[in-house]
Protein backbone atom coordinates (compact mmCIF):
# COMPACT_ATOMS: atom_id res chain seq x y z
CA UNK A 1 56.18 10.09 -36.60
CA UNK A 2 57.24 13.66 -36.69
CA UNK A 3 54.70 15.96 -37.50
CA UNK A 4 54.63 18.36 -40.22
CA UNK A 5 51.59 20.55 -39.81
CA UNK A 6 48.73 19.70 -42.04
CA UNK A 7 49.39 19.49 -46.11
CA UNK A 8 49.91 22.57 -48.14
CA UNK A 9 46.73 23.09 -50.17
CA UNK A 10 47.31 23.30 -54.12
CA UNK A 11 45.67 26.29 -54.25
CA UNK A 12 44.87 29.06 -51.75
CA UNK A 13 41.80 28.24 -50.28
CA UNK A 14 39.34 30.36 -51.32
CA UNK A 15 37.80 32.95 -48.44
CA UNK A 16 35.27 32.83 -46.74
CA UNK A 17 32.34 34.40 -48.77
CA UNK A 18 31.71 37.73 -46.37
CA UNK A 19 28.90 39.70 -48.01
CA UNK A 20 29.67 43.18 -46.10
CA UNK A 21 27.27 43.65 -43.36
CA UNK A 22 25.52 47.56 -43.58
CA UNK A 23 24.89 48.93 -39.59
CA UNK A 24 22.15 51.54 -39.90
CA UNK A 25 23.39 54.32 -37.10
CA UNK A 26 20.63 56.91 -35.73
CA UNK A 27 21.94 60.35 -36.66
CA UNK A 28 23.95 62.27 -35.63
CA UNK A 29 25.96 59.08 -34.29
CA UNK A 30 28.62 58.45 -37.38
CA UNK A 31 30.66 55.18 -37.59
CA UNK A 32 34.62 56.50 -37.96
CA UNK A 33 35.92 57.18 -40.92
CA UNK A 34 38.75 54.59 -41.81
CA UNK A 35 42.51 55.04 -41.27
CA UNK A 36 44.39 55.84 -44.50
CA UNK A 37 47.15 53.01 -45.30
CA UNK A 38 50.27 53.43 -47.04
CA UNK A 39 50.56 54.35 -50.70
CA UNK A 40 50.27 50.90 -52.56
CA UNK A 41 53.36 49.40 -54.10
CA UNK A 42 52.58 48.17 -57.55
CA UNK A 43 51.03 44.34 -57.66
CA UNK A 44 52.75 41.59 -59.99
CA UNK A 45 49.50 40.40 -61.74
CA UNK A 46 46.44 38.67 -59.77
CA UNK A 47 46.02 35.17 -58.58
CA UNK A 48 42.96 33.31 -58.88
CA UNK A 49 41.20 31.88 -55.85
CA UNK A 50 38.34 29.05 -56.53
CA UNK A 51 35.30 29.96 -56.11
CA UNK A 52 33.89 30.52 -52.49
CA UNK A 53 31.92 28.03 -51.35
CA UNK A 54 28.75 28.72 -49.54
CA UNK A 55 28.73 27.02 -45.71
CA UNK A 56 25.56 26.96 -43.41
CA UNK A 57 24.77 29.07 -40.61
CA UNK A 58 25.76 27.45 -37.57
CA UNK A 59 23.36 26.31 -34.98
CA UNK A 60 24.79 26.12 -31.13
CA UNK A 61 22.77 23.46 -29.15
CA UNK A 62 23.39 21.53 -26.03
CA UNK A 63 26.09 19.09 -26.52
CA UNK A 64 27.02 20.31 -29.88
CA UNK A 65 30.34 22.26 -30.90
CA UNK A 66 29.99 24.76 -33.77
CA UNK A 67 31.99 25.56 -36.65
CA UNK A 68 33.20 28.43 -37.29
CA UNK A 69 30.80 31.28 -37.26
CA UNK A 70 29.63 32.35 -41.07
CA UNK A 71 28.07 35.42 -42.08
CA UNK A 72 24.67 35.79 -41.55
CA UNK A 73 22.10 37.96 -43.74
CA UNK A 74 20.86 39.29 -40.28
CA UNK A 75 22.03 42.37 -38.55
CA UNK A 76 24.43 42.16 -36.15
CA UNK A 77 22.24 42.68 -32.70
CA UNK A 78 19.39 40.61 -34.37
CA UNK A 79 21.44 37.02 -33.81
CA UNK A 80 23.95 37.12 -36.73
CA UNK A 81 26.88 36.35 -34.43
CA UNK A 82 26.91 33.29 -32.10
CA UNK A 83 28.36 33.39 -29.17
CA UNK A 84 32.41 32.95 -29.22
CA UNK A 85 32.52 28.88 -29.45
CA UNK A 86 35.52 28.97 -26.29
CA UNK A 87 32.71 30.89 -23.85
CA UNK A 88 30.25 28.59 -24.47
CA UNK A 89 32.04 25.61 -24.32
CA UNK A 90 33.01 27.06 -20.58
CA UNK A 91 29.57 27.62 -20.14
CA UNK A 92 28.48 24.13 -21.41
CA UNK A 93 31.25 22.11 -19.27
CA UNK A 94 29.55 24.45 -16.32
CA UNK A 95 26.31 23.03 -17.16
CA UNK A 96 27.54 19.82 -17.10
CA UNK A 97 28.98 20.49 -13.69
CA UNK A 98 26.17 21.67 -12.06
CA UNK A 99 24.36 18.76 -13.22
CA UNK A 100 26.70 16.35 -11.69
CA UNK A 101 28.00 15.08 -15.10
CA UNK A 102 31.93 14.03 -15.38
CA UNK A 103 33.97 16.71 -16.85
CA UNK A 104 37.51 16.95 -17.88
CA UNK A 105 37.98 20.78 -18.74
CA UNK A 106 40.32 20.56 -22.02
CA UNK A 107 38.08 23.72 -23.96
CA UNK A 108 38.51 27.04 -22.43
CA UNK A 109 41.88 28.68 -22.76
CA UNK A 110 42.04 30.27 -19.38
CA UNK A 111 45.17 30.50 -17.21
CA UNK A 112 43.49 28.87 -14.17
CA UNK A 113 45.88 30.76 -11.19
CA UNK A 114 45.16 32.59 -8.08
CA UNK A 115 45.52 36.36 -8.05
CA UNK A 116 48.79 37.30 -6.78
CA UNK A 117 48.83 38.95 -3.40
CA UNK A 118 50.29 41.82 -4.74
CA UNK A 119 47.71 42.53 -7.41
CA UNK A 120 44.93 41.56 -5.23
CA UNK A 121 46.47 44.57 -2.60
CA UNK A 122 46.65 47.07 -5.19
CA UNK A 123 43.11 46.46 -6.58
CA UNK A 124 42.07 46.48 -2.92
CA UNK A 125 44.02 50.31 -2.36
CA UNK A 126 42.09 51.19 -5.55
CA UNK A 127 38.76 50.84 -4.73
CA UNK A 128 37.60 54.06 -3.92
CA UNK A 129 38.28 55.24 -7.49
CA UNK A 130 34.73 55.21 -8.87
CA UNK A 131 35.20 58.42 -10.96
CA UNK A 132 36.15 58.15 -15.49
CA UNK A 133 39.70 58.28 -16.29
CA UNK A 134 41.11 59.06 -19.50
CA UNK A 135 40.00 57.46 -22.59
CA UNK A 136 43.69 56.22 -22.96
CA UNK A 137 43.65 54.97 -20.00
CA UNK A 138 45.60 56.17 -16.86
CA UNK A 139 48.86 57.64 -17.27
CA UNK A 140 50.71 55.41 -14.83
CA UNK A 141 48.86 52.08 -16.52
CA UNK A 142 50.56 53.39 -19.77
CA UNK A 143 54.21 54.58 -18.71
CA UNK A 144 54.26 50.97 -17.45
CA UNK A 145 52.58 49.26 -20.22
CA UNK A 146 55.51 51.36 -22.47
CA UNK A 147 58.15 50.21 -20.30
CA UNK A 148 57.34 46.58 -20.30
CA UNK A 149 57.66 46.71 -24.51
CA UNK A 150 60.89 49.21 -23.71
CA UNK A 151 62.36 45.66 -21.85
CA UNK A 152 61.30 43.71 -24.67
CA UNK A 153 63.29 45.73 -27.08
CA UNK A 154 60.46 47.97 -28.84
CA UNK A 155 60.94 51.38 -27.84
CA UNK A 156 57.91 53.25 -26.81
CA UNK A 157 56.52 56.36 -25.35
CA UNK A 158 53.26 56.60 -23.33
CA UNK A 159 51.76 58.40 -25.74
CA UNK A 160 51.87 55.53 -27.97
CA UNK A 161 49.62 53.08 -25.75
CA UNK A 162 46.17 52.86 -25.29
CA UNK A 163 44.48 50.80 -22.56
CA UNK A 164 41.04 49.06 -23.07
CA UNK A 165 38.82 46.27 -21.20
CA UNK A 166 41.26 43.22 -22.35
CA UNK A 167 43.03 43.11 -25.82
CA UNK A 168 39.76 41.26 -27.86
CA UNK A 169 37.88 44.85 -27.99
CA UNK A 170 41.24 47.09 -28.93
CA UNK A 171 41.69 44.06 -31.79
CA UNK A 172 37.96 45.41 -32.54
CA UNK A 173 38.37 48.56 -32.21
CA UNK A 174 41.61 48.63 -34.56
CA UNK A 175 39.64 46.76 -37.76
CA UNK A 176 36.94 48.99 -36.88
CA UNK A 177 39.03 52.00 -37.63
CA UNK A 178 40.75 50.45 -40.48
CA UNK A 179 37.61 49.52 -42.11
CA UNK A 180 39.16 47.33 -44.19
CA UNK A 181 39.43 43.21 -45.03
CA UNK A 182 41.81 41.19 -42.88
CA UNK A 183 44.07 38.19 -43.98
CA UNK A 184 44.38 35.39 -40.64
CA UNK A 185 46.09 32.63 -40.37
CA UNK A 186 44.08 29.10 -40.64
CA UNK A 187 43.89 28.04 -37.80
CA UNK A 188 43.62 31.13 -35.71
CA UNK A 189 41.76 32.17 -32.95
CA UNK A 190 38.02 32.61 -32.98
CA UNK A 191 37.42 35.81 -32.09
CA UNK A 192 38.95 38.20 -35.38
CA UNK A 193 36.75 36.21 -38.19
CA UNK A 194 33.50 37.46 -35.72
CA UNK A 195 35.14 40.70 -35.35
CA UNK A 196 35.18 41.23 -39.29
CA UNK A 197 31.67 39.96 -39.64
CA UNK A 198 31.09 42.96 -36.80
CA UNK A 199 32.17 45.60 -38.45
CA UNK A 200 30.77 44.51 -42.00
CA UNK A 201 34.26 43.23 -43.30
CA UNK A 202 35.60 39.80 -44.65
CA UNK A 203 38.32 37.61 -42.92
CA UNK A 204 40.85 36.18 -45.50
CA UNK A 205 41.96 32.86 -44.16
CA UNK A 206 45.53 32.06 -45.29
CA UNK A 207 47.29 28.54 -43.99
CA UNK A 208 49.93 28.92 -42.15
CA UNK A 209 53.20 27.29 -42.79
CA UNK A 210 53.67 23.53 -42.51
CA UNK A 211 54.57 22.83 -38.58
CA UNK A 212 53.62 26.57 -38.28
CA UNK A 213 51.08 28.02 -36.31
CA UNK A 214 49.82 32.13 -35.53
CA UNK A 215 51.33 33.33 -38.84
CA UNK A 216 49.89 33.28 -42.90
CA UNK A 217 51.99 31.54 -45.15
CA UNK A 218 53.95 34.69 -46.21
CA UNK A 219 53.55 33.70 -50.50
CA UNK A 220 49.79 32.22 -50.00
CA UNK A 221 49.32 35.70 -48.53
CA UNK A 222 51.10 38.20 -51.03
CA UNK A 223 48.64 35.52 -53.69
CA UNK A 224 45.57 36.32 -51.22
CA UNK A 225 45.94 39.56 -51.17
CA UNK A 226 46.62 39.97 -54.80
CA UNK A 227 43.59 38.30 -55.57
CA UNK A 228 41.50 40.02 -52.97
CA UNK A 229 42.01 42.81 -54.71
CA UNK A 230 41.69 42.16 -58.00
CA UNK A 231 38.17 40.84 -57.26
CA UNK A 232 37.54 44.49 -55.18
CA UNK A 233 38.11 43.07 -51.99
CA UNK A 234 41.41 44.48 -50.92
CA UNK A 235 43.22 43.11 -48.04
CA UNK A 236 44.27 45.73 -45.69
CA UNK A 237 45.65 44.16 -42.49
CA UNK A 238 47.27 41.33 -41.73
CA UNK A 239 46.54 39.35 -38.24
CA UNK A 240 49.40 37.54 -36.64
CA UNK A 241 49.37 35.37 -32.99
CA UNK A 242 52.86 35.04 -31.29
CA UNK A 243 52.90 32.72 -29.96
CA UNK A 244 50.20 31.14 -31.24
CA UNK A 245 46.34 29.74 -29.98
CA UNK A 246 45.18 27.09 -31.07
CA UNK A 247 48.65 25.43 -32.39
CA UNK A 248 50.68 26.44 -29.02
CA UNK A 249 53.65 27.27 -31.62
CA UNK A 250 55.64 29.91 -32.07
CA UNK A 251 56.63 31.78 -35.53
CA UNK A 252 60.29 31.55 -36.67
CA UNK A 253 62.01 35.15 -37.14
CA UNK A 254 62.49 34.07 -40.60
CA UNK A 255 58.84 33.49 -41.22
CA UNK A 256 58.30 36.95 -39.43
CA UNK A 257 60.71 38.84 -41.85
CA UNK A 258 58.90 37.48 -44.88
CA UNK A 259 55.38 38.53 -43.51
CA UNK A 260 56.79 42.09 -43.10
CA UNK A 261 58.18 42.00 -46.31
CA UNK A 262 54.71 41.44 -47.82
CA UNK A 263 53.18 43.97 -45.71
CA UNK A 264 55.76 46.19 -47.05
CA UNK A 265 55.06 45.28 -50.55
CA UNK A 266 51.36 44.94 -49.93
CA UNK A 267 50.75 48.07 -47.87
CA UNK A 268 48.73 45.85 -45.27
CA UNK A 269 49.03 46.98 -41.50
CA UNK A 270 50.03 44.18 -38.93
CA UNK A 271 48.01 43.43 -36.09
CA UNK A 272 50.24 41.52 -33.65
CA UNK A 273 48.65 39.22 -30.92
CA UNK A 274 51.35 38.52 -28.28
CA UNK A 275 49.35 37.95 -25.23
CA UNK A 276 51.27 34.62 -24.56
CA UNK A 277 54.63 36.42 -25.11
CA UNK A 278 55.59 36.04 -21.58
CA UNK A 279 54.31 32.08 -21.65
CA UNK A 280 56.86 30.75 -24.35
CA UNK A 281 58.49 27.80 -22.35
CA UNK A 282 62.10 28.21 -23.28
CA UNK A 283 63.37 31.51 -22.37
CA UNK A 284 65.98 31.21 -24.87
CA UNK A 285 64.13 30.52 -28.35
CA UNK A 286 64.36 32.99 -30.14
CA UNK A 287 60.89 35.50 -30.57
CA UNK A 288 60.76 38.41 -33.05
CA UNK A 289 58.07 40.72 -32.94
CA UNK A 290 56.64 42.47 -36.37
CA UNK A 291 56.86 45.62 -34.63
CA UNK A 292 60.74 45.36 -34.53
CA UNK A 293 61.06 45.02 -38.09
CA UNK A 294 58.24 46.99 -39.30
CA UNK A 295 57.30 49.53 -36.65
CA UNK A 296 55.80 51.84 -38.46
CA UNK A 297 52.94 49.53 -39.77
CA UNK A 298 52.65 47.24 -36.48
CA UNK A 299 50.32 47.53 -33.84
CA UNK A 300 50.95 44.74 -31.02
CA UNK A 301 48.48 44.32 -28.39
CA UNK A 302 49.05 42.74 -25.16
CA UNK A 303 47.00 42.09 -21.79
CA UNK A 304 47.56 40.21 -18.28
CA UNK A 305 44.87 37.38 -18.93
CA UNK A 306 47.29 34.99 -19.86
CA UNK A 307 50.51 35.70 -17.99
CA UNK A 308 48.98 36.36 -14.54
CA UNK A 309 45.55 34.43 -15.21
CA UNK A 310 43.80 37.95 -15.23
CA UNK A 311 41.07 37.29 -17.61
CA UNK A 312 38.58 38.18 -15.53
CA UNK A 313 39.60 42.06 -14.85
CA UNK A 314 39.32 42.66 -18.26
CA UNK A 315 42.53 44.65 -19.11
CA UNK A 316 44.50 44.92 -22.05
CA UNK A 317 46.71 47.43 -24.54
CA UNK A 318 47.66 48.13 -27.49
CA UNK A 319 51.11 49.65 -28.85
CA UNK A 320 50.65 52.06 -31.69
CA UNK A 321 52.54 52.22 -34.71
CA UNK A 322 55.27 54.33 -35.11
CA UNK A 323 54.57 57.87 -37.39
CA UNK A 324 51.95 59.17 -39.28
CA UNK A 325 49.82 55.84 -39.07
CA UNK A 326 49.80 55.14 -35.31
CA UNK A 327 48.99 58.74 -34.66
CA UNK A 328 45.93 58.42 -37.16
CA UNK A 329 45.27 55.19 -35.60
CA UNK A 330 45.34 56.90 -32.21
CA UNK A 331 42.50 59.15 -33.21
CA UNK A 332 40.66 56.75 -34.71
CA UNK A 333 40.93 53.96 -31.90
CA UNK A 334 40.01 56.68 -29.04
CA UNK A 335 37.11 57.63 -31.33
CA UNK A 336 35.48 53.94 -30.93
CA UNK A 337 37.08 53.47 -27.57
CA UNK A 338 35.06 56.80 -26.32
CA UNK A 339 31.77 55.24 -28.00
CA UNK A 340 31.94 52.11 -26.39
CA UNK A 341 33.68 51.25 -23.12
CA UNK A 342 34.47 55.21 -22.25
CA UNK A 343 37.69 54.02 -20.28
CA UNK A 344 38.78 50.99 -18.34
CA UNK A 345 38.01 50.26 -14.68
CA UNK A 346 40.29 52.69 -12.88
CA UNK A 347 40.88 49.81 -9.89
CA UNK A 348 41.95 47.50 -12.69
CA UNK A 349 44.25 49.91 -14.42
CA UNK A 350 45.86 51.01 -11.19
CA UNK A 351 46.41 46.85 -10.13
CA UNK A 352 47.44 46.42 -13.90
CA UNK A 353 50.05 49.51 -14.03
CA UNK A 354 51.69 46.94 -11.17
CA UNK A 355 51.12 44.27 -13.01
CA UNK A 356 52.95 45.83 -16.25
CA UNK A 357 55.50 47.56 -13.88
CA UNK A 358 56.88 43.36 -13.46
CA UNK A 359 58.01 44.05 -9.82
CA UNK A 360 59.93 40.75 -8.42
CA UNK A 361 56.97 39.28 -7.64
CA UNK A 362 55.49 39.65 -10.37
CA UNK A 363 58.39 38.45 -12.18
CA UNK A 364 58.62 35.31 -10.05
CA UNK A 365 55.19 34.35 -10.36
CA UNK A 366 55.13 34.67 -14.55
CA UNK A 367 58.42 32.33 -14.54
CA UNK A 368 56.52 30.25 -12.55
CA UNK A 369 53.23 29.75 -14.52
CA UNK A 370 55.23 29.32 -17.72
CA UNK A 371 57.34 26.64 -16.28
CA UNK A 372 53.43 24.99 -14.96
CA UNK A 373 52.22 25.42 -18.09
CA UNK A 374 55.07 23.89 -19.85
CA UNK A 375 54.94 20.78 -18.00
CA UNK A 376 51.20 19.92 -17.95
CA UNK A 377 50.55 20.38 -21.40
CA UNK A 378 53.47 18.97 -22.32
CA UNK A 379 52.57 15.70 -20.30
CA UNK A 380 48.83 15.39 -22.54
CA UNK A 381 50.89 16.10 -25.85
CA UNK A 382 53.24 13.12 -24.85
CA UNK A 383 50.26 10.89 -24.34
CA UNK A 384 48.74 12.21 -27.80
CA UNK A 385 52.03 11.32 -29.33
CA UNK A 386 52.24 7.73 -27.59
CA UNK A 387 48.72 6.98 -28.77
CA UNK A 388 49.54 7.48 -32.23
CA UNK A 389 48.26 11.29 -33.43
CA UNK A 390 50.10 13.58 -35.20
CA UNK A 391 51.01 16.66 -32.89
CA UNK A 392 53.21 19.46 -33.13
CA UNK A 393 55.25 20.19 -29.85
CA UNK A 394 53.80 23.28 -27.86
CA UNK A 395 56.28 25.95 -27.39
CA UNK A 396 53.73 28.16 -25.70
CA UNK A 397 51.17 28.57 -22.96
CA UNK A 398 48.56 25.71 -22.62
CA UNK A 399 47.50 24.55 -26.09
CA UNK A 400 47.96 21.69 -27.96
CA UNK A 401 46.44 20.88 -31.28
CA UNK A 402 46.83 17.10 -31.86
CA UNK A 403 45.60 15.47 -35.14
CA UNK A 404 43.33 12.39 -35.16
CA UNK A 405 43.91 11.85 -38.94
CA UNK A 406 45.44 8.09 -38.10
CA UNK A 407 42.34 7.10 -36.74
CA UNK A 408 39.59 8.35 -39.61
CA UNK A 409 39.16 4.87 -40.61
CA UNK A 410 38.25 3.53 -36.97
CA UNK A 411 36.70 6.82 -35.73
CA UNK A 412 34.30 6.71 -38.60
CA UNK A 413 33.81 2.94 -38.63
CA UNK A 414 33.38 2.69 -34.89
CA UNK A 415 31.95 5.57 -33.84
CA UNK A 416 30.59 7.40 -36.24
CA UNK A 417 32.94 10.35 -36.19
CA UNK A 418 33.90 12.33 -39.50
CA UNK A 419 34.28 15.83 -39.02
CA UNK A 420 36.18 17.54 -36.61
CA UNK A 421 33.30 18.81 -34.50
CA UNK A 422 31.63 15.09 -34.44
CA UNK A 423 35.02 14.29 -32.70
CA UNK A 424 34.66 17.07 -29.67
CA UNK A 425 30.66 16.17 -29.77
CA UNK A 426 31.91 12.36 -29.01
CA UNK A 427 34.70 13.72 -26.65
CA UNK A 428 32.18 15.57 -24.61
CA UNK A 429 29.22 13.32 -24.86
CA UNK A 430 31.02 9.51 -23.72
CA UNK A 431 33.70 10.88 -21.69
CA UNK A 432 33.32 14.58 -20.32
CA UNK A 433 36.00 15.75 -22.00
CA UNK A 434 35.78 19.60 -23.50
CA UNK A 435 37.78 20.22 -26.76
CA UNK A 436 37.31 22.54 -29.45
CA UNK A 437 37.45 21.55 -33.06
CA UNK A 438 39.47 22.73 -36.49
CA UNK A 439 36.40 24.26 -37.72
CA UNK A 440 36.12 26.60 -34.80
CA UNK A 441 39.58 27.92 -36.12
CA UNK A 442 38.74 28.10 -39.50
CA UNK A 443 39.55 24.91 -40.74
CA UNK A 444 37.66 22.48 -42.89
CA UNK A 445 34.85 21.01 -40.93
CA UNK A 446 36.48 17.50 -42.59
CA UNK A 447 39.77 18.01 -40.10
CA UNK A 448 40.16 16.06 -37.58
CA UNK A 449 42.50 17.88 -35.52
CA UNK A 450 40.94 19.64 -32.15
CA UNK A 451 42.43 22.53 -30.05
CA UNK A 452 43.39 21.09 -26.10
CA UNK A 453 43.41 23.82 -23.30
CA UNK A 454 45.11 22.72 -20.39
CA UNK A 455 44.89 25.92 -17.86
CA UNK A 456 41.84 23.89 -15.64
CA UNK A 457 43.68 20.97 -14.68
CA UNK A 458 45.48 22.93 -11.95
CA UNK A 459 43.09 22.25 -9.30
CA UNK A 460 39.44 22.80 -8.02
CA UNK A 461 39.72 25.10 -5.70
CA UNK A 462 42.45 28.17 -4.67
CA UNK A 463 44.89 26.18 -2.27
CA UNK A 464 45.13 23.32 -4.97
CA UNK A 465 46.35 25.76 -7.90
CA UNK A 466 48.57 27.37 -5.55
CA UNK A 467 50.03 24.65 -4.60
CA UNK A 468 50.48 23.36 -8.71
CA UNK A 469 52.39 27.19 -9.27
CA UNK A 470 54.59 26.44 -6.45
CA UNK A 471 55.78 22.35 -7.30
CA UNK A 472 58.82 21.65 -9.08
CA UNK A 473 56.97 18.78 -10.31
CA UNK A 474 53.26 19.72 -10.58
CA UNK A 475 52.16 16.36 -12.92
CA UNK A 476 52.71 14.13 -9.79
CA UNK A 477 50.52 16.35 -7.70
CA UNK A 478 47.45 13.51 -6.88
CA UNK A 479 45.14 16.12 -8.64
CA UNK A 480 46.70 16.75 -11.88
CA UNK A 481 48.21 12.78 -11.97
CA UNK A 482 44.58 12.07 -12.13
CA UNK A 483 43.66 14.13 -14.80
CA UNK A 484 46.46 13.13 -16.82
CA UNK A 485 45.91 9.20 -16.34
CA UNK A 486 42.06 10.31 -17.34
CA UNK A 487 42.97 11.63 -20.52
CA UNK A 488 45.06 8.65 -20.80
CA UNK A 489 42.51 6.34 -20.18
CA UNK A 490 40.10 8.06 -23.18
CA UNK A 491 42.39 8.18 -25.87
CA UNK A 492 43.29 4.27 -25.06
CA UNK A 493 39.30 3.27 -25.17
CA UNK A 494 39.10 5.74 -28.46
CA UNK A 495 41.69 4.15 -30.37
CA UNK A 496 41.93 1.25 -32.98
């Protein structure tokens, strides 16, 4: 049965209620005053949103997933924001581990690849670097992060990129220096709802289009941000993921084009995600980045956690925008980035300016990951597909985001299973198996759809993930067969 992505809603879902969060700052210590956007292009008339409905504070416990983290009266710093639901479902399935309990690692979306030699060499060479760099970062780490966008077709100058420790804290640091609300797409990763509730903002969530996934439904978000602002909550930014976590899909230009139109109309800045760029398994479909049709109010940000299974050195970077707003961004952006993390590592940046520089090596190895990627989780979607859920084909990296809708009647029945997070409780508790639900993404706690990260079924140890880069055929590899036929063998004793 071909899947469509899950129903359109009637009506926009209302959003979240976000009562803004006040951070009391010891003097003289001032938070940044926010980036001016765009002069406003007149709005067509408001559209009504139901009222928000009030969700509980989630509670993370042993063997439990959580929903999606809601606002908390407490300050941030005083336990008002859980920790991100992917890190501690890698921390629970290590728990697990260490206590000799079966685990099938489905939850954490982490690349799960050696170091290449190459980087490993030039971090080596860099050691001896202990002193601060620039707040932008290093001038070689951004003439190469502005030549690898240059080869991607958005044309950029050095002075346009700024480095930080991995892409999630720029992301921060740019709605911290907007200062504004943010529309995101339902689902969407879990990290930019927390990120508003940081910085005393509220996350819009907007479906995305049917079979969709990383991008709002461009009309449900010019009617979001309409009524946003007609209740005094204007929308300033606009979150996109190409290609996309949780759904593994990938935007159509024509969906693109409509979302800049309504940034254009709206006067909402686009933040775009595209740390999987590099991991879309055809080379040939066909990717369009915001910033190519609306440069001067995109932002993309990028990092090498994903494409070279970097995660761990903690290095990412933003593009500007083009004109008057990127330069005010600049400012702003250095402002929080010289409050916080000062500069990145200077042995990371000068391994990452190789990294970015995409020597043949480099090259070699990134074709090779995507075409590892492809095929594993491709294999576990084809299973999902023969059991009988509803899943949309991954075009990108190593998520899947199958549906379990088909089986409400004998999950509930049988097991006891009715929300989405019941499901990955059940997943984790009778079979090992790590998954994360819908309402982690900002779905309805009711969906029964869960996000499946395949990056840690390449092997236990170095030699075996080495080996699963290098095979033409890595799913017949004993290892990976055998965490295939496992998965296998849980949806068959789940199902009717």
């Amino acid at each position: 049965m071909p899947y469509a992505g899950p129903a359109r809603p009637a009506a926009l879902p209302a959003s979240s209620a976000r009562p803004p969060v006040t951070v009391a700052l010891p003097a003289p210590v001032a938070r940044p005053a926010p980036v001016a956007l765009p002069a406003s292009a007149a709005l067509r008339g408001p559209v009504p949103l139901p009222a928000p409905v009030a969700l509980p504070a989630p509670v993370w416990l042993p063997r439990q997933f959580p929903e999606r983290a809601q606002p908390s009266a407490r300050r941030p710093g005083r336990g008002g924001v859980p920790v991100s639901a992917t890190l501690a479902a890698n921390e629970l399935m290590a728990a697990r581990r260490r206590r000799g309990l079966p685990v099938l690692p489905l939850a954490f979306g982490e690349a799960g690849l050696p170091v290449a030699a190459s980087l490993r060499a030039a971090l080596a060479e860099a050691a001896g670097q202990g002193g601060y760099g620039p707040v932008a970062g290093l001038a070689a780490l951004r003439a190469a992060a502005a030549g690898y966008w240059r080869r991607r077709g958005l044309p950029t100058e050095p002075d346009a990129v700024i480095c930080g420790p991995g892409s999630k804290p720029l992301i921060f640091a740019l709605l911290l220096a907007l200062g504004t609300d943010v529309a995101v797409p339902s689902p969407s990763w879990v990290s930019y709802a927390a990120h508003a509730d940081l910085i005393g903002a509220r996350c819009h969530f907007v479906p995305a289009p049917p079979g969709a996934g990383g991008i709002c439904d461009p009309g449900l978000l010019a009617a979001a941000v309409a009524a946003a602002r007609a209740a005094g909550r204007p929308i300033g930014a606009v979150i996109v993921t190409m290609p996309d976590n949780p759904t593994g899909r990938l935007a159509s230009p024509d969906t693109v084009r409509a979302l800049c139109r309504v940034a254009e109309e709206h006067d909402l800045v686009i933040i775009s995600d595209e740390i999987y760029r590099d991991l879309i398994h055809d080379p040939a479909a066909a990717f369009l980045s915001p910033a190519a049709i609306a440069p001067h109010r995109t932002v993309v940000t990028t990092a090498l956690s994903k494409n070279l299974a970097l995660g761990g050195w903690r290095l990412g970077v933003a593009r500007m925008a083009d004109g008057a707003l990127g330069r005010s961004l600049r400012e702003a952006v250095l402002g929080v980035a010289s409050e916080i993390w000062s500069s990145p590592a200077a042995p990371v940046q000068h391994a990452a300016a190789v990294g970015f520089g995409e020597p043949p090596d480099i090259s070699e190895r990134i074709t090779r990951s995507r075409s590892l990627h492809a095929s594993v989780v491709r294999a576990v979607a084809d299973r999902c597909a023969a059991a009988g859920l509803l899943v949309p084909p991954p075009q990108a990296a190593f998520y899947l985001y199958p549906d379990f809708e088909p089986w409400r009647g004998h999950l509930r029945d049988t097991w006891g299973v009715t929300t989405g997070a019941g499901l990955a409780s059940h997943l984790l508790e009778r079979y090992g198996a790590g998954v994360l639900p819908a309402s982690a993404f900002g779905e309805s706690s009711r969906a029964l759809r869960v996000r499946i990260a395949t990056g840690l079924l390449y092997g236990e140890d170095d030699a075996q993930r080495e080996a699963a880069l290098q095979s033409a055929e890595p799913v017949t590899l004993p290892w990976i067969a055998a965490a295939l036929d496992r998965f296998g063998e849980i949806l068959t004793d789940l199902s009717p």
